[in-house]
N, C-alpha and C. Protein backbone atom coordinates (compact mmCIF):
# COMPACT_ATOMS: atom_id res chain seq x y z
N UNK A 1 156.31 103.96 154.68
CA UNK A 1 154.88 104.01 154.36
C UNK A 1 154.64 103.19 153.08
N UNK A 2 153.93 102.16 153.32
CA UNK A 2 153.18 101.13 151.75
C UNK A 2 152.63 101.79 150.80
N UNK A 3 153.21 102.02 149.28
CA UNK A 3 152.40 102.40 148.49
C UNK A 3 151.08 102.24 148.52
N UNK A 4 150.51 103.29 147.88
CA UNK A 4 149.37 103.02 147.81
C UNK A 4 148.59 101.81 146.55
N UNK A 5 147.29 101.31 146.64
CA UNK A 5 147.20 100.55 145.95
C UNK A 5 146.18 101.25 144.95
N UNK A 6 146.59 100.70 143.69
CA UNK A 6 145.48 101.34 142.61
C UNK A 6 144.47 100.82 142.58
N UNK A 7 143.20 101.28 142.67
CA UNK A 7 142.09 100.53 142.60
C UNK A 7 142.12 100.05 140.84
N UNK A 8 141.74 98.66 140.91
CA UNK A 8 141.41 98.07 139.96
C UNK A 8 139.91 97.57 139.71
N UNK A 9 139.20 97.72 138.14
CA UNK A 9 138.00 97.31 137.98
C UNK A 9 137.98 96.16 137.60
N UNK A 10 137.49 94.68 137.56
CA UNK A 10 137.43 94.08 137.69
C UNK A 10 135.65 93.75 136.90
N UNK A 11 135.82 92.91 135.70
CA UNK A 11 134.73 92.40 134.92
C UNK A 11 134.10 92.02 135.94
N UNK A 12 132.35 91.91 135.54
CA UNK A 12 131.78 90.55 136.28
C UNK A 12 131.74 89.54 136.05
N UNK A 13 132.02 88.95 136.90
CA UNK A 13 132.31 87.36 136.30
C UNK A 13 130.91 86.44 135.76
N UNK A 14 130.06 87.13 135.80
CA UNK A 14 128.59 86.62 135.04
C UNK A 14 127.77 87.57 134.68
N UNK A 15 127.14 87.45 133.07
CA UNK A 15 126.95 88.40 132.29
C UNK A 15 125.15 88.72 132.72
N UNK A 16 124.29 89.61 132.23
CA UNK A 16 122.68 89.09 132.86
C UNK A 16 122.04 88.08 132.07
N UNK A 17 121.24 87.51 132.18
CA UNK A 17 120.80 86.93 131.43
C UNK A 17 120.09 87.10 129.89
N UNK A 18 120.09 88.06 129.82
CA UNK A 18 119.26 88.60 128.54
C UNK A 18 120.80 88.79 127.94
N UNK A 19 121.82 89.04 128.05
CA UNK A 19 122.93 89.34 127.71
C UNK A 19 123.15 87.69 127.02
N UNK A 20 123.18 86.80 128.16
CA UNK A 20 123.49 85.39 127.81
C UNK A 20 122.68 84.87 126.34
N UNK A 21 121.62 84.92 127.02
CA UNK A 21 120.47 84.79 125.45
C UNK A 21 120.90 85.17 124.57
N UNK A 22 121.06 86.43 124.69
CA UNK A 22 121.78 87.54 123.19
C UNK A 22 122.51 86.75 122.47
N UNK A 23 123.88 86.44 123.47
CA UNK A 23 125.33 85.76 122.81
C UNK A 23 124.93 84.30 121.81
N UNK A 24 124.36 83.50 122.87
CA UNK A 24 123.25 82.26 122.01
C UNK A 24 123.14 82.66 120.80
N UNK A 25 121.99 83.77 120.77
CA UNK A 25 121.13 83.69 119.48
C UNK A 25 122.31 84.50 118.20
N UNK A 26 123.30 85.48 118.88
CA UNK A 26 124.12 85.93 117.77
C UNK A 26 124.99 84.65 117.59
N UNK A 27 125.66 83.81 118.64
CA UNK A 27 126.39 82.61 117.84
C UNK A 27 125.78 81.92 117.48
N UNK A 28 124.72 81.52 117.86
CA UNK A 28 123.96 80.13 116.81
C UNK A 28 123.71 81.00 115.25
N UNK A 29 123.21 82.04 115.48
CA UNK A 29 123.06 82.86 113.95
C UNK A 29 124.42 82.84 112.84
N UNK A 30 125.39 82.63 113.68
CA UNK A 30 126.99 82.83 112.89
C UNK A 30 127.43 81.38 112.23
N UNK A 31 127.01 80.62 113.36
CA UNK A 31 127.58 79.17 112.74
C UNK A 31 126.26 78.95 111.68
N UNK A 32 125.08 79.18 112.52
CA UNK A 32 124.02 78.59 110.80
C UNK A 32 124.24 79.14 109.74
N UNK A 33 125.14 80.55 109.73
CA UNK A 33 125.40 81.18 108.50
C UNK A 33 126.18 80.77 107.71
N UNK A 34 127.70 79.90 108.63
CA UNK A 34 128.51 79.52 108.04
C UNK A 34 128.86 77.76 107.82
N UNK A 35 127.60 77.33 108.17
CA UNK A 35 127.95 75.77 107.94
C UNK A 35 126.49 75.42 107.37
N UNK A 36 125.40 75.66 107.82
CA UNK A 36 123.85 75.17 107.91
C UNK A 36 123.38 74.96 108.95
N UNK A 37 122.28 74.75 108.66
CA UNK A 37 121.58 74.36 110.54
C UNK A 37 121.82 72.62 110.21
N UNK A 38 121.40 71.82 109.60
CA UNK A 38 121.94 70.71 109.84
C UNK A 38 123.41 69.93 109.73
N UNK A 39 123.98 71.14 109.85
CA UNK A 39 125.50 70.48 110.17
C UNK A 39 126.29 71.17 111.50
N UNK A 40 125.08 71.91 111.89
CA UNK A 40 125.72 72.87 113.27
C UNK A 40 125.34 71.92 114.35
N UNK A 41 126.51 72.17 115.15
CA UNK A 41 126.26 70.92 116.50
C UNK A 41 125.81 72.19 117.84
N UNK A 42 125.44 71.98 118.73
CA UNK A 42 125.86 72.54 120.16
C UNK A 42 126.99 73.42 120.61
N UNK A 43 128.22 71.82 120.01
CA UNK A 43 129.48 72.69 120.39
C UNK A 43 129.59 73.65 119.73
N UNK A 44 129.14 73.68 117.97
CA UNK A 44 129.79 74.92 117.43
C UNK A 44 128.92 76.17 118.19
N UNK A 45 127.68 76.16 118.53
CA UNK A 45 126.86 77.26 118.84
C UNK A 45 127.60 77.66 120.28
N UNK A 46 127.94 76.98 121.34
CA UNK A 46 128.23 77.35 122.88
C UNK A 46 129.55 78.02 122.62
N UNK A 47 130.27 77.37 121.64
CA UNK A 47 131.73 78.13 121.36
C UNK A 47 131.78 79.08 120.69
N UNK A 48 131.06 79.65 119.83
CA UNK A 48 130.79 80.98 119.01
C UNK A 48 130.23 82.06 120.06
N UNK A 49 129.06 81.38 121.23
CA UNK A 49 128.74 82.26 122.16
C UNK A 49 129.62 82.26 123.10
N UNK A 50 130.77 81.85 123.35
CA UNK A 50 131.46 81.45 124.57
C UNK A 50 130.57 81.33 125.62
N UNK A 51 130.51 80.11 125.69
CA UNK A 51 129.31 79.48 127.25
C UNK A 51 129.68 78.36 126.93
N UNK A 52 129.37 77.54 128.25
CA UNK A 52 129.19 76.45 128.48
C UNK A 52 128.35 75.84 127.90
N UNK A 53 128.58 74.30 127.71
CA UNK A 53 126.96 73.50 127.41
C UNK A 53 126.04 73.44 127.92
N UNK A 54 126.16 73.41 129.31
CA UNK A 54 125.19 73.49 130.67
C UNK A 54 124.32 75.02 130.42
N UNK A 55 124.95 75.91 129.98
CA UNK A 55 124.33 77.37 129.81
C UNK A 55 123.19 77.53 128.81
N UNK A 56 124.01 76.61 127.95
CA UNK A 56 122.49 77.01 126.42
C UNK A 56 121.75 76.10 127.06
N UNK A 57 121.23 75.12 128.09
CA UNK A 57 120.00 74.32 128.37
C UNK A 57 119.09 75.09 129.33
N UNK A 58 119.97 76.37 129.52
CA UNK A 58 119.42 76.99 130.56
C UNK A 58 118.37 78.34 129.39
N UNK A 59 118.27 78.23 128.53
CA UNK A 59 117.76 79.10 128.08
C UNK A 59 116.97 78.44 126.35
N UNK A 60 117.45 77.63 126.04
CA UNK A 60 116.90 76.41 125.40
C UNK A 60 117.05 75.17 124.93
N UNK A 61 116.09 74.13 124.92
CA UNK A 61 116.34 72.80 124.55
C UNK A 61 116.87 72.19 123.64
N UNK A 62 117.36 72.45 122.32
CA UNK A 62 117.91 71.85 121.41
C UNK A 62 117.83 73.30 120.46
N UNK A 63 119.02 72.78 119.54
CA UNK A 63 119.22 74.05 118.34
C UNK A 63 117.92 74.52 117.52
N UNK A 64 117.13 73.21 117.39
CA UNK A 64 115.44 73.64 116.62
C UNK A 64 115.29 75.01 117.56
N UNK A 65 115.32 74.70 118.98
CA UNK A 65 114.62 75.69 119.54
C UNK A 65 115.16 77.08 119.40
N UNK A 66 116.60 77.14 118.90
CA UNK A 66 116.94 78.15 119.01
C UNK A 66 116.54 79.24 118.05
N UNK A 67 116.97 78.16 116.65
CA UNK A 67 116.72 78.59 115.52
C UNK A 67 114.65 78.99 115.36
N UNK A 68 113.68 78.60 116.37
CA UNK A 68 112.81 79.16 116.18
C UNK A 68 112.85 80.55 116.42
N UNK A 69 113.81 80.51 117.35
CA UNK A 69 113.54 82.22 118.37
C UNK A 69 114.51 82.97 117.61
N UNK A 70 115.57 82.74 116.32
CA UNK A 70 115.89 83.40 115.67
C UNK A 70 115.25 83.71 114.28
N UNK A 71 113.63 82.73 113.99
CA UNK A 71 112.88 83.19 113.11
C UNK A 71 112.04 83.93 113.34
N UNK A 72 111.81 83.73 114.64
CA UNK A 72 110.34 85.17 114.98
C UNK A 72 111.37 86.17 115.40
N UNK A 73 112.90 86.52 115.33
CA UNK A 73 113.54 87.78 115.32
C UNK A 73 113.55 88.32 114.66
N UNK A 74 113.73 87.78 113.09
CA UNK A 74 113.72 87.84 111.78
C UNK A 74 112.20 88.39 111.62
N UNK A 75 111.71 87.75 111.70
CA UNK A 75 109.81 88.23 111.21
C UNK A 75 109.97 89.37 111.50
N UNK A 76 109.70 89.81 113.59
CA UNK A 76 109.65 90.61 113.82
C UNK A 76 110.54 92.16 112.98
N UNK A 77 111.52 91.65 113.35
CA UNK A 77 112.09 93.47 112.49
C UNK A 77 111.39 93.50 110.85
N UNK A 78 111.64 92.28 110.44
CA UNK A 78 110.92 92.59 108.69
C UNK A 78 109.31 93.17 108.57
N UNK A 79 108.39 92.69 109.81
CA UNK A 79 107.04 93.59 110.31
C UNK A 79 107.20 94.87 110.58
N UNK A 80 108.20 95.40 111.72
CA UNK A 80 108.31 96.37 112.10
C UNK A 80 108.88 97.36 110.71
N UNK A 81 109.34 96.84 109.80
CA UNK A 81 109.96 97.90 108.57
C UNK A 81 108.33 97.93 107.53
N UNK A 82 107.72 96.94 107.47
CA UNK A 82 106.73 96.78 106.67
C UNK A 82 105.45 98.38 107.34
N UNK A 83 105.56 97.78 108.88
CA UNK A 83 104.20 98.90 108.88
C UNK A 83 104.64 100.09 109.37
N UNK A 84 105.95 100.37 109.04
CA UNK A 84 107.11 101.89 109.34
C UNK A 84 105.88 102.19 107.82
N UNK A 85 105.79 101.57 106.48
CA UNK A 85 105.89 102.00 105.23
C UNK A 85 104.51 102.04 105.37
N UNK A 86 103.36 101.21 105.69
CA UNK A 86 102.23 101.66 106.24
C UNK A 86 101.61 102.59 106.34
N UNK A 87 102.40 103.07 108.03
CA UNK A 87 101.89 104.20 108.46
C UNK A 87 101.85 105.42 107.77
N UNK A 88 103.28 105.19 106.99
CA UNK A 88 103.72 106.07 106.23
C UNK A 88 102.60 106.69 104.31
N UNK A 89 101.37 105.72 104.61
CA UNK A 89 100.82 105.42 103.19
C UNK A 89 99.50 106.39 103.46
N UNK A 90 99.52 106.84 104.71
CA UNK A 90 98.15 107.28 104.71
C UNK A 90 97.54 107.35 105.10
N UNK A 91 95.95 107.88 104.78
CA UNK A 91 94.51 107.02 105.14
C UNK A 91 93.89 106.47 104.34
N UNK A 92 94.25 106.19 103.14
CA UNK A 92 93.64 105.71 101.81
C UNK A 92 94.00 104.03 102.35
N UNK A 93 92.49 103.30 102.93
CA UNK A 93 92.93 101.65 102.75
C UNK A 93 93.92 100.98 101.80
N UNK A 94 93.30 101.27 100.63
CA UNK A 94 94.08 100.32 98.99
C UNK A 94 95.99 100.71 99.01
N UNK A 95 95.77 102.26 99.52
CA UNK A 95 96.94 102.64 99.45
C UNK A 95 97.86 101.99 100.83
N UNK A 96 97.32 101.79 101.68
CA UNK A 96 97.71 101.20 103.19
C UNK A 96 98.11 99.79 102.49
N UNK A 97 97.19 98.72 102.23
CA UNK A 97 97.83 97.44 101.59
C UNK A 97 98.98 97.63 100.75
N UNK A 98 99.04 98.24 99.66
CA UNK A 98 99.58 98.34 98.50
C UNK A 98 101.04 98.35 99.28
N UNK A 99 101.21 99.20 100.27
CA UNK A 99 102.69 100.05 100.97
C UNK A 99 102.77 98.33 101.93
N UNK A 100 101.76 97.77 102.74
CA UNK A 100 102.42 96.58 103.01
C UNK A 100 102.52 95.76 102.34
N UNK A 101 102.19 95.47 100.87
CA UNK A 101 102.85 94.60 100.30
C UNK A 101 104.10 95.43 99.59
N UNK A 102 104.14 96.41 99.18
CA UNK A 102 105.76 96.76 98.67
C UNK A 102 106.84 96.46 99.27
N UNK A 103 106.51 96.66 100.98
CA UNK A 103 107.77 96.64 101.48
C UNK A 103 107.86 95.24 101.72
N UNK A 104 107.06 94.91 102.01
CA UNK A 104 107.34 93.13 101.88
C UNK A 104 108.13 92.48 100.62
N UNK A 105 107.46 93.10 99.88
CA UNK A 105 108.53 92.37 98.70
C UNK A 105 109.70 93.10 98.23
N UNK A 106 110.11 94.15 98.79
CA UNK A 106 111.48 94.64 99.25
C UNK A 106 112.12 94.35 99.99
N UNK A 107 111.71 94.01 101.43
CA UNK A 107 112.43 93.27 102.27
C UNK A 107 112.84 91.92 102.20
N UNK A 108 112.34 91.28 101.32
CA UNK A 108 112.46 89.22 101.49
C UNK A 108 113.57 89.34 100.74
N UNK A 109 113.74 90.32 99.53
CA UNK A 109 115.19 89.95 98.68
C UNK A 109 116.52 90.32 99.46
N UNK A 110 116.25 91.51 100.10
CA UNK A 110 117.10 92.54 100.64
C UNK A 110 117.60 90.54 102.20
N UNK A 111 117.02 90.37 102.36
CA UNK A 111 117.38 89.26 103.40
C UNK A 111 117.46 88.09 102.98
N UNK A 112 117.95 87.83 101.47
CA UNK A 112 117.55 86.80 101.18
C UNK A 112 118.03 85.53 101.54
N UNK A 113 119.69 85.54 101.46
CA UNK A 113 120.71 84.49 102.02
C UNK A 113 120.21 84.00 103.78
N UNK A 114 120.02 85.26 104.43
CA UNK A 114 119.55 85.11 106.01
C UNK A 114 118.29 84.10 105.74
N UNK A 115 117.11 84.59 105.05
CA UNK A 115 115.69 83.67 104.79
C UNK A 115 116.38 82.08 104.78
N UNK A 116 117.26 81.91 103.50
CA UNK A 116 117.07 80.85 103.47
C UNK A 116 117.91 79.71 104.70
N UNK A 117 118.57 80.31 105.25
CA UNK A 117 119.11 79.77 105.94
C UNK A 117 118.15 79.69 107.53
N UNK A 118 117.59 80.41 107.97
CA UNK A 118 116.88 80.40 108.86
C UNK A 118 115.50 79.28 109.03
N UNK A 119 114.89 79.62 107.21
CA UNK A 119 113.66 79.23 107.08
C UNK A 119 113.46 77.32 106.02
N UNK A 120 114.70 77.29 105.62
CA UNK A 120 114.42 75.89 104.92
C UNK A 120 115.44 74.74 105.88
N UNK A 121 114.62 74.69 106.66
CA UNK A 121 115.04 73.98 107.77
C UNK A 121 113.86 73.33 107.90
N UNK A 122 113.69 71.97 108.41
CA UNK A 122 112.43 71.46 109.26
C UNK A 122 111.98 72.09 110.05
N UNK A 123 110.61 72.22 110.65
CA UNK A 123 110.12 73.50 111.56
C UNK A 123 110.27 72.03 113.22
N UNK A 124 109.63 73.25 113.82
CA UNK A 124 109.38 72.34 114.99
C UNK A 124 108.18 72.07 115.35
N UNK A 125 107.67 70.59 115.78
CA UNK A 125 106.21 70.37 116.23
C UNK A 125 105.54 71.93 117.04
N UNK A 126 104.48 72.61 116.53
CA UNK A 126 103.68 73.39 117.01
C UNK A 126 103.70 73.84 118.70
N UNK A 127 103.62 72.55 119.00
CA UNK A 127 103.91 72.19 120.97
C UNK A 127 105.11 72.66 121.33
N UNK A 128 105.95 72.42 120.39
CA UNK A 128 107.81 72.48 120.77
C UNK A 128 108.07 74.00 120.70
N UNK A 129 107.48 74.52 119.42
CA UNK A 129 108.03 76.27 118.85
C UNK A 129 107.29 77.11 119.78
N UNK A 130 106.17 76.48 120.65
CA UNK A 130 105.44 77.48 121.48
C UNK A 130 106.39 77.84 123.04
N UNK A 131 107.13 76.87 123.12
CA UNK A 131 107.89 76.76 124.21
C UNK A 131 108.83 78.51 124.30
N UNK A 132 108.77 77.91 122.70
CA UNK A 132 110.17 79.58 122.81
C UNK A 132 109.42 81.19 123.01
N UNK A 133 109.41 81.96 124.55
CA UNK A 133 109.15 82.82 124.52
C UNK A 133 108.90 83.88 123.22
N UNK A 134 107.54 84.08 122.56
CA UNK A 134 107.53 85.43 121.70
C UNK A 134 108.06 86.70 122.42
N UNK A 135 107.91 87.20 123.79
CA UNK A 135 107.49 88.17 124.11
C UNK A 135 106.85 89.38 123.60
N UNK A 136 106.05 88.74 123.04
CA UNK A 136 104.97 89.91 122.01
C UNK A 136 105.72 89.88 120.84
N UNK A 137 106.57 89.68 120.38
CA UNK A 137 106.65 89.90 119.31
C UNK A 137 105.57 89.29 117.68
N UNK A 138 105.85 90.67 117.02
CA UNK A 138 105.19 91.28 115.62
C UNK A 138 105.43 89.82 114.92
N UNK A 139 104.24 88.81 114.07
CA UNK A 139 104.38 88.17 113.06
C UNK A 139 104.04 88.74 111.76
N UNK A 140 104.10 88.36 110.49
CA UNK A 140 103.63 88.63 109.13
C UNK A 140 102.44 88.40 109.15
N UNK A 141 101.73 87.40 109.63
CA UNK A 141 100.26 87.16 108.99
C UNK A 141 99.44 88.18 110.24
N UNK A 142 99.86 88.27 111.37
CA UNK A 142 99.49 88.97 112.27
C UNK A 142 99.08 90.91 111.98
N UNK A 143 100.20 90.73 111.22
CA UNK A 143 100.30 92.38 110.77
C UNK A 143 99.53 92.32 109.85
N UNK A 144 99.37 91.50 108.96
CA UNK A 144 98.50 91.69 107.97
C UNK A 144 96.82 92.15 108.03
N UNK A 145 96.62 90.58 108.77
CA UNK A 145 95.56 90.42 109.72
C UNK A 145 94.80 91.53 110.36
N UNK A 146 95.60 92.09 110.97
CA UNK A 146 95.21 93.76 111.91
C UNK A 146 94.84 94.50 110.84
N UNK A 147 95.69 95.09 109.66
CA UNK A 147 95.73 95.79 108.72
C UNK A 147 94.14 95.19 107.92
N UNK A 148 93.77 94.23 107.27
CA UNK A 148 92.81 93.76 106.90
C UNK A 148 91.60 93.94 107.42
N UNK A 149 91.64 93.50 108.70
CA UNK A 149 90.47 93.56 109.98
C UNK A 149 90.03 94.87 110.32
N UNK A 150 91.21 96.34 109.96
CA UNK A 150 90.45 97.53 110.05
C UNK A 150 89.89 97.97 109.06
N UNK A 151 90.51 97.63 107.81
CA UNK A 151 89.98 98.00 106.60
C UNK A 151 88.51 97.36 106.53
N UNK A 152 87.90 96.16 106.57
CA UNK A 152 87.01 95.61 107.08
C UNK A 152 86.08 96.23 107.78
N UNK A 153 86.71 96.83 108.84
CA UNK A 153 85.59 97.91 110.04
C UNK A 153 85.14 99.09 109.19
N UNK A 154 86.18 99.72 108.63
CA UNK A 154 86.40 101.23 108.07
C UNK A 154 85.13 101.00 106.37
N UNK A 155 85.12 99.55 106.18
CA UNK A 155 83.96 99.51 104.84
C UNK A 155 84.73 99.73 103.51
N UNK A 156 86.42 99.10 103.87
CA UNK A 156 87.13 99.31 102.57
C UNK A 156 87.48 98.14 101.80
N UNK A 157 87.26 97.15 102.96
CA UNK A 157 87.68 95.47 102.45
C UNK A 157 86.25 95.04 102.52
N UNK A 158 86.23 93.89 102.04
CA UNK A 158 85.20 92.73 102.13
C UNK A 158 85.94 91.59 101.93
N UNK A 159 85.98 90.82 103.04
CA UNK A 159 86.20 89.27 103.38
C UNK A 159 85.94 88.81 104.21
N UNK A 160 85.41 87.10 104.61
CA UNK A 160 84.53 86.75 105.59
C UNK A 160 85.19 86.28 107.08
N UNK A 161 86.87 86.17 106.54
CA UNK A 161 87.78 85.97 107.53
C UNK A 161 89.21 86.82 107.70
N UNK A 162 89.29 87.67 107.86
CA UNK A 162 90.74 88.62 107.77
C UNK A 162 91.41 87.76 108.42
N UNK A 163 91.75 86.62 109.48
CA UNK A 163 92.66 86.42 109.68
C UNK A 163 92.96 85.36 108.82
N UNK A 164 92.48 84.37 108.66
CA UNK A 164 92.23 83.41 107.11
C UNK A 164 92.93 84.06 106.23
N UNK A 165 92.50 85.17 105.36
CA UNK A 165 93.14 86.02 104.19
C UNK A 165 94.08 85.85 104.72
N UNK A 166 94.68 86.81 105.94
CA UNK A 166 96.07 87.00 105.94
C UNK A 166 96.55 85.76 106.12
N UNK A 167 96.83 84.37 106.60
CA UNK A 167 97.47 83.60 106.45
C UNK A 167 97.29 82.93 105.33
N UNK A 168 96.58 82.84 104.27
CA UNK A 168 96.50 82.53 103.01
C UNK A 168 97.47 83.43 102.39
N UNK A 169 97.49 84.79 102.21
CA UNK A 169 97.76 85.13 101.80
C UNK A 169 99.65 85.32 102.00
N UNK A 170 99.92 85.53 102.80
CA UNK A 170 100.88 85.41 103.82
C UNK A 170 102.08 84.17 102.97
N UNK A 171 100.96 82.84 103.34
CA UNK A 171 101.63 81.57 102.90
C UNK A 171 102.14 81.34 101.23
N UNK A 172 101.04 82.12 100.86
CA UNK A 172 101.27 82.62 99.27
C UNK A 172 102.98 83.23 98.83
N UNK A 173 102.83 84.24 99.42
CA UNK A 173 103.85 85.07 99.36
C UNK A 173 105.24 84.20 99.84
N UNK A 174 105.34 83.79 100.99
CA UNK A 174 106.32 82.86 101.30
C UNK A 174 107.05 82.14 100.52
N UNK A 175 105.90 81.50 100.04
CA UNK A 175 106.33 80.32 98.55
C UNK A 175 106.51 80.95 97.44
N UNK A 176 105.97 81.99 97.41
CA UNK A 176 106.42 82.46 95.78
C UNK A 176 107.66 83.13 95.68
N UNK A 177 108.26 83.60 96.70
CA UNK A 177 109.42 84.03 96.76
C UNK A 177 110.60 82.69 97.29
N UNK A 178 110.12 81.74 97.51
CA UNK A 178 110.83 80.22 97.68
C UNK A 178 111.22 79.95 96.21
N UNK A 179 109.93 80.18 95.57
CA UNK A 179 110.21 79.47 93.78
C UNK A 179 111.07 80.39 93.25
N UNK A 180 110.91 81.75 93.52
CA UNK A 180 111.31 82.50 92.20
C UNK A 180 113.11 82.82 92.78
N UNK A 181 113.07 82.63 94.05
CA UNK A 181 114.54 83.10 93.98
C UNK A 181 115.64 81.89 93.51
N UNK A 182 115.10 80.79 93.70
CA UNK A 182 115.79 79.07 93.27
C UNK A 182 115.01 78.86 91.64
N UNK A 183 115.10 79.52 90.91
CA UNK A 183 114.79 79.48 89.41
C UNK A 183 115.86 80.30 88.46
N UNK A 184 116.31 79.55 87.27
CA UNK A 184 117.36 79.75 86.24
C UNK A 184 116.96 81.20 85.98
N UNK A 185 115.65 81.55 85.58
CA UNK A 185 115.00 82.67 84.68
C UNK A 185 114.30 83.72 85.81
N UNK A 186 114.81 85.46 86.00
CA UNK A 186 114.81 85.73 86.89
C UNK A 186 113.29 86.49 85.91
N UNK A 187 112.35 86.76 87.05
CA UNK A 187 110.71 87.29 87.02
C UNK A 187 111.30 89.24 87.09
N UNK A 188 110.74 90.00 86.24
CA UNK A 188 110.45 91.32 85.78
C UNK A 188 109.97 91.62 87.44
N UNK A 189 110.98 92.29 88.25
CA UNK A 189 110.09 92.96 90.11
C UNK A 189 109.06 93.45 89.53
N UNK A 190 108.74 94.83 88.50
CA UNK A 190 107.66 95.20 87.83
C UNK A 190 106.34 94.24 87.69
N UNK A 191 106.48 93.33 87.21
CA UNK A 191 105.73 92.60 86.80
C UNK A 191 105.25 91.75 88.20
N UNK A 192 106.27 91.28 88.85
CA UNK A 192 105.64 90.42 90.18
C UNK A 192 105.01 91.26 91.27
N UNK A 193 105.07 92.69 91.20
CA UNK A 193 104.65 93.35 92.00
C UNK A 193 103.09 93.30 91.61
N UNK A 194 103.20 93.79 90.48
CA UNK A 194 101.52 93.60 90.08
C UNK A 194 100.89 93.00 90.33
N UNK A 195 101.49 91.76 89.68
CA UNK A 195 100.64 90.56 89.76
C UNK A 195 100.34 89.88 91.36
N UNK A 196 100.97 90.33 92.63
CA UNK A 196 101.01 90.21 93.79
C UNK A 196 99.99 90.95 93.96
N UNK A 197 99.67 92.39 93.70
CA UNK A 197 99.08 93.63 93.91
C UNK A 197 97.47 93.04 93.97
N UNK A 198 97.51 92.49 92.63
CA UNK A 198 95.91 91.77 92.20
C UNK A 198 95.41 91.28 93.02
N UNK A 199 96.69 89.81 93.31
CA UNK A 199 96.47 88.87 94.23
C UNK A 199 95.74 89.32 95.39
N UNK A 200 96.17 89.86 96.32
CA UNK A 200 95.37 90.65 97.21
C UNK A 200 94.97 91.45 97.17
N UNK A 201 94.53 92.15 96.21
CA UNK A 201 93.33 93.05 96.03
C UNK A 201 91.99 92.32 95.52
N UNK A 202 92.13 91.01 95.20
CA UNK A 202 90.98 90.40 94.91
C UNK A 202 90.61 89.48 96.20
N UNK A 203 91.63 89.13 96.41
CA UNK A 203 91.50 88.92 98.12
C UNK A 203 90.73 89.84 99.48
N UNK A 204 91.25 91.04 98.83
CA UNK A 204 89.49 91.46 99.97
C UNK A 204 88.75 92.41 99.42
N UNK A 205 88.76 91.96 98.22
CA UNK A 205 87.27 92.39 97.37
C UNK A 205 87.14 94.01 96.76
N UNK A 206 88.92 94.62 96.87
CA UNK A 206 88.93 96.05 96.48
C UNK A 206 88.29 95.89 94.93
C-alpha cells in the first residue's frame, strides 16, 4: 500500500492587487529614504518591492507618479491625527482651530526627515498628479477648509472665501516650517505657536 501523501500548502503565485500597490509604495518609500528621489531609478524601486518592471507600469507611470501617491498618504494620516485633536476640542469654534493648528504643528516636526524627503522634490504637472487615484482621501487645506466653512455657518468666523483662507493659509504654514527647520538658530515652539495662532485668527476675523 503507497504512503500516503501529505497535503502541502502552496503560496499563490500572484499577490491581489492592492497588495501589489502596497509593496510599490512601501519600496519606493525605502529607497527615497535611503538614496533621494532624484537618485532613485525604477530598478531600485521594483527590487525593494520585488516585482517586475512590467508590474510597476501596471499601477503607475513614472516614479513622480509614485512619489505623488506617497504624498497624499502622508497628508492623509497627518489630517486624520489633526481632526482626531479637533473633535477632541469641543464646541467652542476658536477652540476647534486652535486644536487644528496645534496638532499640525506637532505633527510636521514629529515627520520631519519623511516631509523632506517626500515633499522637496519637483511636483508633477497638475494633469499628471491627477492621474494618481486619491480615493477620497483627506488633504490639509481641505480639512481646514471644512473646519472654516462651518465656523462661518455657525457665525464664529468671518471670511469671504474659506476655501481661499485655507489654502493661503495652509501654504503659509508649509513654508514656514520649510524655513525654520533648514535655519542655524532654532525659533522658541512657544513662541511660533503664537505667533501662528494670530496668524489665523486674524485670518477669519476671531
Amino acid at each position: 500500500m503507497p504512503p500516503a501523501r501529505t497535503a502541502q500548502r502552496t503560496a499563490p503565485r500572484t499577490k491581489p492587487a492592492d497588495q501589489r500597490r502596497r509593496d510599490l509604495l512601501e519600496g519606493g518609500l525605502q529607497v527615497f529614504l535611503e538614496r533621494g528621489v532624484a537618485a532613485t531609478t525604477l530598478e531600485h524601486i521594483t527590487k525593494a518591492a520585488g516585482v517586475a518592471k512590467g508590474t510597476f507600469y501596471l499601477y503607475f507611470d513614472s516614479k513622480e507618479q509614485l512619489l505623488v501617491a506617497l504624498q497624499r498618504e502622508f497628508e492623509a494620516r497627518m489630517v486624520q491625527r489633526i481632526e482626531q485633536a479637533v473633535l477632541a476640542a469641543g464646541e467652542d469654534w476658536v477652540a476647534r482651530l486652535d486644536a487644528w493648528l496645534d496638532a499640525a504643528l506637532a505633527d510636521y516636526p514629529s515627520e520631519r526627515a519623511l516631509h523632506d524627503v517626500l515633499f522637496h522634490h519637483p511636483a508633477l504637472a497638475s494633469h499628471e498628479a491627477d492621474v494618481v487615484d486619491r480615493a477620497g482621501a483627506p488633504d490639509l487645506a481641505g480639512s481646514l477648509t471644512g473646519l472654516i466653512g462651518a465656523g462661518v455657518a455657525a457665525g464664529a468666523f468671518d471670511t469671504l472665501d474659506p476655501e481661499l483662507t485655507a489654502m493661503l493659509l495652509c501654504s503659509a504654514l508649509h513654508r514656514m516650517f520649510d524655513r525654520i527647520w533648514h535655519r542655524d538658530q532654532e525659533i522658541d515652539p512657544e513662541h511660533l505657536a503664537a505667533a501662528t495662532r494670530q496668524l489665523f485668527h486674524r485670518a477669519v476675523a476671531v
